[in-house]
Protein backbone atom coordinates (compact mmCIF):
# COMPACT_ATOMS: atom_id res chain seq x y z
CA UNK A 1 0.00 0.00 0.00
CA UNK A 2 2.90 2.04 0.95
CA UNK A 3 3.93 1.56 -3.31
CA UNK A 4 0.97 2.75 -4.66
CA UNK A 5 0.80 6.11 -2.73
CA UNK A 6 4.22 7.01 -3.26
CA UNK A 7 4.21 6.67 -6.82
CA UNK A 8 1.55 9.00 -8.13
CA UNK A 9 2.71 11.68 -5.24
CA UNK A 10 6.40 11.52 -6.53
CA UNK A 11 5.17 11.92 -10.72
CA UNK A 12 3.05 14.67 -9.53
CA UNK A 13 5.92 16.53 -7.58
CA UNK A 14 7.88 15.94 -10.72
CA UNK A 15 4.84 17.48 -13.21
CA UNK A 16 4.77 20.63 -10.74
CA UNK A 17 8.32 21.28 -10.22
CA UNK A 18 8.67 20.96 -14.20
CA UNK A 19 5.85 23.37 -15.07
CA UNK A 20 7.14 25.67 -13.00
CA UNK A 21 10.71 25.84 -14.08
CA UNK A 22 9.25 26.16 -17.42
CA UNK A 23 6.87 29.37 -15.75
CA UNK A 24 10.33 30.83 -14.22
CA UNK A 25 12.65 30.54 -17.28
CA UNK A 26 9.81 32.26 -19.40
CA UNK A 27 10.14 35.32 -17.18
CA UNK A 28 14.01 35.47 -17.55
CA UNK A 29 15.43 37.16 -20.65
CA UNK A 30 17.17 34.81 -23.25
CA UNK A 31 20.90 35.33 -23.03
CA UNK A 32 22.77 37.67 -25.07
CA UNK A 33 23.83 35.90 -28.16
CA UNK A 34 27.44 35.68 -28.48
CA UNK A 35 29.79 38.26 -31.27
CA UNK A 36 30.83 37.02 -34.59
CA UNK A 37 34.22 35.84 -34.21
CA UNK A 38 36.49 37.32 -37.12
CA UNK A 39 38.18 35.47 -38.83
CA UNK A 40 42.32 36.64 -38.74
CA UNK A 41 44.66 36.24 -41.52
CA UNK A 42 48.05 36.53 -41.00
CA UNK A 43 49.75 38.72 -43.97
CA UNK A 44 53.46 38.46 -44.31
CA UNK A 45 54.29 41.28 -47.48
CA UNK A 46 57.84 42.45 -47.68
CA UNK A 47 60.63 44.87 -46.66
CA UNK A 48 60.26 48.61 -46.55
CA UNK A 49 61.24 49.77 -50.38
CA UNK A 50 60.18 46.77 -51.96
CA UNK A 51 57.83 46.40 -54.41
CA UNK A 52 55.96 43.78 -51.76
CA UNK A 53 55.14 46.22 -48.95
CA UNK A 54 52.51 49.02 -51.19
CA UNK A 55 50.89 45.69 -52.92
CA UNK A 56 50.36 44.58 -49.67
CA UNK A 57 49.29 47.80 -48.37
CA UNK A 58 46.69 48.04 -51.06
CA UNK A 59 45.67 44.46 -50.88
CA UNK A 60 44.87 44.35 -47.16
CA UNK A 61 42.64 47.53 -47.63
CA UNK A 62 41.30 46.09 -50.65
CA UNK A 63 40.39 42.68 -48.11
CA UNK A 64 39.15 44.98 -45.70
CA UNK A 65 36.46 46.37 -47.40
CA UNK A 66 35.45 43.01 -49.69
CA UNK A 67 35.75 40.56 -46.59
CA UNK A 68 34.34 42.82 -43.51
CA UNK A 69 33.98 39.48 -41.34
CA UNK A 70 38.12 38.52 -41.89
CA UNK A 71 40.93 40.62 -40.22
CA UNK A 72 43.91 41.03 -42.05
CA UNK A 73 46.79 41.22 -39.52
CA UNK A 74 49.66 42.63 -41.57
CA UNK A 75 53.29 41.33 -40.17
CA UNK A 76 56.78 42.26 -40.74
CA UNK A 77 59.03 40.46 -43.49
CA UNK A 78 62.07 40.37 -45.18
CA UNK A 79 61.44 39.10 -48.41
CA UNK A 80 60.04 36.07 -50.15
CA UNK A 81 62.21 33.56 -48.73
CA UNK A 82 61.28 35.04 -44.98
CA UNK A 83 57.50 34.94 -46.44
CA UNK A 84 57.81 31.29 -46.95
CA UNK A 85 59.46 30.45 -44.34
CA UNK A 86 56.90 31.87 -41.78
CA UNK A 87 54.25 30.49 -43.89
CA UNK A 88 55.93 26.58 -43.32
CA UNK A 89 56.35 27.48 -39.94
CA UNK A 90 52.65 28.53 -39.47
CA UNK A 91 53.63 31.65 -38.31
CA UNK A 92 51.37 33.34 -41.17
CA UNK A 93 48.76 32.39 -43.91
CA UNK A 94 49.04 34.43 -46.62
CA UNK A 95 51.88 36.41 -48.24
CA UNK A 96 54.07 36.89 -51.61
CA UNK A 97 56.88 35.15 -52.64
CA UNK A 98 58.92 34.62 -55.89
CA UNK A 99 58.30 31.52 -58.18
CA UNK A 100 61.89 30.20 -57.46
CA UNK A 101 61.93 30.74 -54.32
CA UNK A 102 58.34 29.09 -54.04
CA UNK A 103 59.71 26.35 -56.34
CA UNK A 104 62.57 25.40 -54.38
CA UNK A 105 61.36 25.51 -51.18
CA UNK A 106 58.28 23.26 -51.81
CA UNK A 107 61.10 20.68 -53.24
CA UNK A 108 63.31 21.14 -50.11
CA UNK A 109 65.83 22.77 -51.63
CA UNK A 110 66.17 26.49 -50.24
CA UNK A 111 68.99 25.13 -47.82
CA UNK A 112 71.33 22.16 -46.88
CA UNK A 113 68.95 19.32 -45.24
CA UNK A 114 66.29 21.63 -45.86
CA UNK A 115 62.99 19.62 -45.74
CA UNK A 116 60.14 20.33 -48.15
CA UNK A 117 57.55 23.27 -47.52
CA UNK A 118 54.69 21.25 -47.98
CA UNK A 119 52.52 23.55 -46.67
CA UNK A 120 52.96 26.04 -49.44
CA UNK A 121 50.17 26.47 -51.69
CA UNK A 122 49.21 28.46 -54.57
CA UNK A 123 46.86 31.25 -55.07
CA UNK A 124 47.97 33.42 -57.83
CA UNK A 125 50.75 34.11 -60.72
CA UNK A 126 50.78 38.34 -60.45
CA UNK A 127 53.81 39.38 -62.85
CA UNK A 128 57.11 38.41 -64.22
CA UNK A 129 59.60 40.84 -62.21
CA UNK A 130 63.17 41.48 -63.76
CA UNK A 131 66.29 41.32 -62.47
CA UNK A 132 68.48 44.11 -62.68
CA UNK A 133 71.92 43.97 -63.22
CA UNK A 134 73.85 47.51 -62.03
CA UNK A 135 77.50 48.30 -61.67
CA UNK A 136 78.97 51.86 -60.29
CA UNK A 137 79.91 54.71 -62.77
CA UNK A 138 83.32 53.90 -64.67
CA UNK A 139 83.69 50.30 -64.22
CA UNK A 140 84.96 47.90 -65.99
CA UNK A 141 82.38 44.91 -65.23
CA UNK A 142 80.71 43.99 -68.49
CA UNK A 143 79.63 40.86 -67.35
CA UNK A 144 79.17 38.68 -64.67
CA UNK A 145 82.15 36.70 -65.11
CA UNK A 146 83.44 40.10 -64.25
CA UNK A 147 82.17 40.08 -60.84
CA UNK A 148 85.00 37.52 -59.21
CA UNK A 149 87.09 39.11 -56.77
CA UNK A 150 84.29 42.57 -56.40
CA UNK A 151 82.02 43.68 -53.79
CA UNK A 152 78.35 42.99 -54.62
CA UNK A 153 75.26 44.14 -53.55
CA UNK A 154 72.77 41.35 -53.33
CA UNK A 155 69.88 41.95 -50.82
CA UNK A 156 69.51 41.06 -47.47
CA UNK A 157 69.12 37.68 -45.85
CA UNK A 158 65.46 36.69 -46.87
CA UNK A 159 64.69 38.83 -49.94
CA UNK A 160 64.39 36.33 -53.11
CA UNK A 161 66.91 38.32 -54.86
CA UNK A 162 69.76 36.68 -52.73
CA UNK A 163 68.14 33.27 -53.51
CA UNK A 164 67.83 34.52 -57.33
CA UNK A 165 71.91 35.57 -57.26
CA UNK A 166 73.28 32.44 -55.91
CA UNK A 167 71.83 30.23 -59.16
CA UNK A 168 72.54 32.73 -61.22
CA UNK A 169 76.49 33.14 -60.42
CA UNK A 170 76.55 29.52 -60.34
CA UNK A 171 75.23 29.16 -63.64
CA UNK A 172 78.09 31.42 -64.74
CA UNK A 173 80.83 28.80 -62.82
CA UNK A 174 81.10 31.68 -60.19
CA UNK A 175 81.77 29.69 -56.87
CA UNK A 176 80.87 30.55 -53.40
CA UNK A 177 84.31 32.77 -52.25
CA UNK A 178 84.57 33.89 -55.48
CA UNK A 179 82.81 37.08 -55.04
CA UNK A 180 82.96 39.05 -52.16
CA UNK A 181 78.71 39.14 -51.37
CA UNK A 182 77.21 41.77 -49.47
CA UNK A 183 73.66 41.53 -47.72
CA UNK A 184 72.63 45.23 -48.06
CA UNK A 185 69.18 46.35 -48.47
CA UNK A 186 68.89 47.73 -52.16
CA UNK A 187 68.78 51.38 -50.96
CA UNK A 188 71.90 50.92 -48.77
CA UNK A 189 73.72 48.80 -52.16
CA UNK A 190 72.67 52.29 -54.54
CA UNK A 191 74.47 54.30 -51.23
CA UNK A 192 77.14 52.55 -51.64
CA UNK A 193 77.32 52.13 -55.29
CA UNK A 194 77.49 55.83 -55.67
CA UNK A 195 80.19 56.17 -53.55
CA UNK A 196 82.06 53.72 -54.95
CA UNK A 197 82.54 51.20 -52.01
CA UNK A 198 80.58 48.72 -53.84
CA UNK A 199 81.36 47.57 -57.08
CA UNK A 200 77.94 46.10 -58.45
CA UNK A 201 74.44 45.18 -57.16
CA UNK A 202 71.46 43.42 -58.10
CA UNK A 203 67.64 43.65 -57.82
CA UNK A 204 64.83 41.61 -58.77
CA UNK A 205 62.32 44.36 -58.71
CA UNK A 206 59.48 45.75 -61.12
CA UNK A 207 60.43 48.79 -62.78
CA UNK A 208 61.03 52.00 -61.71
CA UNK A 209 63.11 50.62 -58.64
CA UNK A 210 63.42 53.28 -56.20
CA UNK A 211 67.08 51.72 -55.80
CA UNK A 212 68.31 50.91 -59.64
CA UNK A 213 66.87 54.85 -60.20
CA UNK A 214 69.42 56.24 -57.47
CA UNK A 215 72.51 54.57 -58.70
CA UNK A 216 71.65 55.38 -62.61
CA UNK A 217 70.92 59.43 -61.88
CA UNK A 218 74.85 59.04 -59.99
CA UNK A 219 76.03 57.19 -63.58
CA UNK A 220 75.82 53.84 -62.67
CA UNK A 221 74.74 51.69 -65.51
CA UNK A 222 72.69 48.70 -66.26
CA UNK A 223 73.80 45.60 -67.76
CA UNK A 224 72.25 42.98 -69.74
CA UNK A 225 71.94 39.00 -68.61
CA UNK A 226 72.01 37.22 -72.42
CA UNK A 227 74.15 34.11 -73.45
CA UNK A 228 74.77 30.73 -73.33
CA UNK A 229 74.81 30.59 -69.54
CA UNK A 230 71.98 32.38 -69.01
CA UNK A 231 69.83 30.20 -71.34
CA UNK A 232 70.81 27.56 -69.36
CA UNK A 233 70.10 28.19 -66.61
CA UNK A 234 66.30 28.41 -67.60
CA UNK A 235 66.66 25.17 -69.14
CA UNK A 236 67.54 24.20 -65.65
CA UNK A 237 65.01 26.54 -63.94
CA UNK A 238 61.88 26.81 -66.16
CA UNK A 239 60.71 29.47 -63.56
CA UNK A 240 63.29 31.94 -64.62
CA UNK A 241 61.91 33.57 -67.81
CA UNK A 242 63.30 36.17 -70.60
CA UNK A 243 62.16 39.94 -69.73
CA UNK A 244 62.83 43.34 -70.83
CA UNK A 245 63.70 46.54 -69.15
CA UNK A 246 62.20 49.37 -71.77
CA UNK A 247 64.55 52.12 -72.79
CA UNK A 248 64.65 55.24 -71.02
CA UNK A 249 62.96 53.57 -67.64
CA UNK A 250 66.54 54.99 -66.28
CA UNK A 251 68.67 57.83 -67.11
CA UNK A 252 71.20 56.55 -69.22
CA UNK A 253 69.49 54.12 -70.91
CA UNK A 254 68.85 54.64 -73.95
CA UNK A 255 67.29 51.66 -75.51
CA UNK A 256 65.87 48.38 -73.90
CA UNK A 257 68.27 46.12 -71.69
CA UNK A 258 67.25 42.26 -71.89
CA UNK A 259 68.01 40.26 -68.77
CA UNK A 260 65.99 37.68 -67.08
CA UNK A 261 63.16 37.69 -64.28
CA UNK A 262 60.81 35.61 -62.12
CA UNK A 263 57.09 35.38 -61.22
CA UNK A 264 55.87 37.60 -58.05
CA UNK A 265 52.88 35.03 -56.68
CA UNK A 266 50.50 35.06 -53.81
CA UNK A 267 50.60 32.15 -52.02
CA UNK A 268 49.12 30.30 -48.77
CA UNK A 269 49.24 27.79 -45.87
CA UNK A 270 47.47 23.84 -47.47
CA UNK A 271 45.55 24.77 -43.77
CA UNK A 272 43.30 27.35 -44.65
CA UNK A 273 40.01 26.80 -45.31
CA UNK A 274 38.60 26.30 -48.68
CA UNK A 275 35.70 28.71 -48.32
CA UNK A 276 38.18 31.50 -47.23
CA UNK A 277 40.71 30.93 -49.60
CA UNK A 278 38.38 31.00 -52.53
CA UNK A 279 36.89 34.43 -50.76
CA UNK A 280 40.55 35.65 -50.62
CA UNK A 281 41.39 34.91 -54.50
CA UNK A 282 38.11 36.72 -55.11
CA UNK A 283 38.78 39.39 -53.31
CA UNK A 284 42.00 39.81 -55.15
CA UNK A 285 40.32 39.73 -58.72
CA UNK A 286 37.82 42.25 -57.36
CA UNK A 287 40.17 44.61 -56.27
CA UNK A 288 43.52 43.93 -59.17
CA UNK A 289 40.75 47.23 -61.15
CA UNK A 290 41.89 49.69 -58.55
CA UNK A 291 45.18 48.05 -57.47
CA UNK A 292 46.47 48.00 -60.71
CA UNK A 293 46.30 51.59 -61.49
CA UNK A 294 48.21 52.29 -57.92
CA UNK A 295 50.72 49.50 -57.46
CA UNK A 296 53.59 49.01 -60.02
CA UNK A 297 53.66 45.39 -59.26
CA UNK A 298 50.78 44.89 -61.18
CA UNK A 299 50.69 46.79 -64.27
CA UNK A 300 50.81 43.74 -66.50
CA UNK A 301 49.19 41.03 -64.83
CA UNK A 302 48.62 38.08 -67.59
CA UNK A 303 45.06 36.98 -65.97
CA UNK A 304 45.06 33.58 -68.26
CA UNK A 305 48.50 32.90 -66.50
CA UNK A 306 47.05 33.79 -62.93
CA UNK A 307 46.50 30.18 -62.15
CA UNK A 308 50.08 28.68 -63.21
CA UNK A 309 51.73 29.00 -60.63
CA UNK A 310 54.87 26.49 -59.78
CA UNK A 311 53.10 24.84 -56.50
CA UNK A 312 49.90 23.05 -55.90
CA UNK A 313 47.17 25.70 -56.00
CA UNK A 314 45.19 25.96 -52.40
CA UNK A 315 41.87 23.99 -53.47
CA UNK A 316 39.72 27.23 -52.55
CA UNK A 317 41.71 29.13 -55.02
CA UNK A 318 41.28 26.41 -57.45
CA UNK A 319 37.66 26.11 -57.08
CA UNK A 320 37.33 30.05 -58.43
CA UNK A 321 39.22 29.99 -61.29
CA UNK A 322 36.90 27.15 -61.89
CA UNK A 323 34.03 29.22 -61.76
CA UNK A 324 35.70 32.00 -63.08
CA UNK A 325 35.73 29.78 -66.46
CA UNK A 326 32.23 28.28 -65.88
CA UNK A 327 31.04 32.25 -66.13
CA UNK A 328 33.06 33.17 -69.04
């Protein structure tokens, strides 16, 4: 008997207390929901001076205004082998970088027992940049076999012009020791190519450079890279490509200097996700209108090439060009 009073009493304490929980809650206002949370993206550009730094500039207030749920946190960089570095290291997500120094490092080769950058990917090919060749006023250097034994300018530690130099005087049986290399930023090698304490310098840079323009209005002057060696070495490096510096970019140059240069791309970490990196290689092709017609490093953009670059592309930026066709 004791059983069958207990039972109904205890289901209808239960009923009560539920109904008037449910009573109580309806009286208390539903909480706050909780902010967005942005989305960051880490942007490694380039060096003060460089063509790198205003693209990326432009680019991030491009993103800021095409992507208002994504913050771009611009960092600090010292050139395309820095950029790829910190993007391996997963120290940043997005960022520019050369297509030999993209090339190389996704095989493992940017150092001794350097492993692969697997984590490189592809999100655009932006323009072929030159390499200029300069030597001070009154020297002797026609070539770069001329360079053994002289004091030259190459960039500093990081930039993909250092990276660019050491294949290049290899190619020309030029030997580490054999030239006396200096890590100078490019402003600091025109300094010093004016005054004569440096001998030659290079820069892989679209044109104007700020630099190349000091050291020509001094008298420096700009050299071709033709010949045998130099065609070999792109038979060896498909990434290195034939390009022209027009006449009269410079004082002093009167008609158009050949030499060689290498793609400028955008590139990312494999661990972004697809739906941002297909917003981010939108956002570019939004914004390349305006960006163009401020930022140097973009003046002749080959869009049909955009997708070729020398890595895997990310699969978000694959998936637009995709659609990018589908629409055409």
């Amino acid at each position: 008997m004791g059983t069958s009073v207990r039972e109904p009493f205890t289901s209808l304490t239960f009923v009560a207390v539920l109904v008037s929980a449910l009573a109580a809650s309806s009286c208390v206002p539903a909480p706050a929901a909780s902010p967005f949370r942005r989305t960051v993206v880490r942007f490694t550009t380039g060096p003060l001076g460089g063509g790198f730094y205003p693209l990326g500039e432009g680019l991030a207030r491009a993103y800021a205004v095409s992507l208002p749920n994504v913050t771009i946190e611009r960092l600090p960089s010292g050139g395309a082998v820095a950029n790829a570095d910190a993007i391996q290291q997963g120290t940043a997500d997005l960022g520019f970088a050369f297509s030999d120094v993209a090339y190389i490092a996704f095989g493992g080769g940017l150092g001794r027992g350097s492993r692969p950058y697997d984590r490189l990917r592809g999100i655009a090919v932006l323009q072929l940049t030159p390499l200029h060749f300069v030597v001070r006023a009154g020297s002797d250097i026609r070539g770069i076999t001329d360079l053994r034994g002289r004091r030259v300018g190459v960039g500093l530690p990081g930039t993909g012009t250092a990276l660019t130099i050491e294949l290049l005087l290899t190619a020309f049986g030029l030997r580490q020791g054999d030239v006396q290399v200096e890590n100078l930023s490019f402003d600091e090698a025109a300094r010093r190519l004016v005054d004569g304490s440096l001998d030659a310098m290079f820069d892989a840079a679209i044109y104007p450079a700020e630099s190349v323009d000091m050291a020509t209005q001094a008298g420096a002057r700009l050299l071709p890279l033709v010949g045998p060696s130099v065609e070999r070495l792109r038979r060896e490096y498909p990434f290195f490509r034939a390009a022209a510096i027009p006449r009269a970019t410079y004082p002093g140059v009167p008609a158009a200097v050949r030499t060689i240069g290498v793609d400028s791309l955008l590139i990312c970490s494999r661990d972004l996700d697809e739906s941002l990196v297909h917003d981010l290689t939108k956002g570019f092709f939004d914004a390349l209108p305006s960006l163009s017609s401020s930022v140097d490093a973009l003046r002749f953009m080959d869009l049909e090439q955009s997708p070729a670059t020398p890595i895997p592309l990310h699969p978000g930026a694959a998936r637009f060009y995709r659609e990018r066709e589908l629409q055409r």
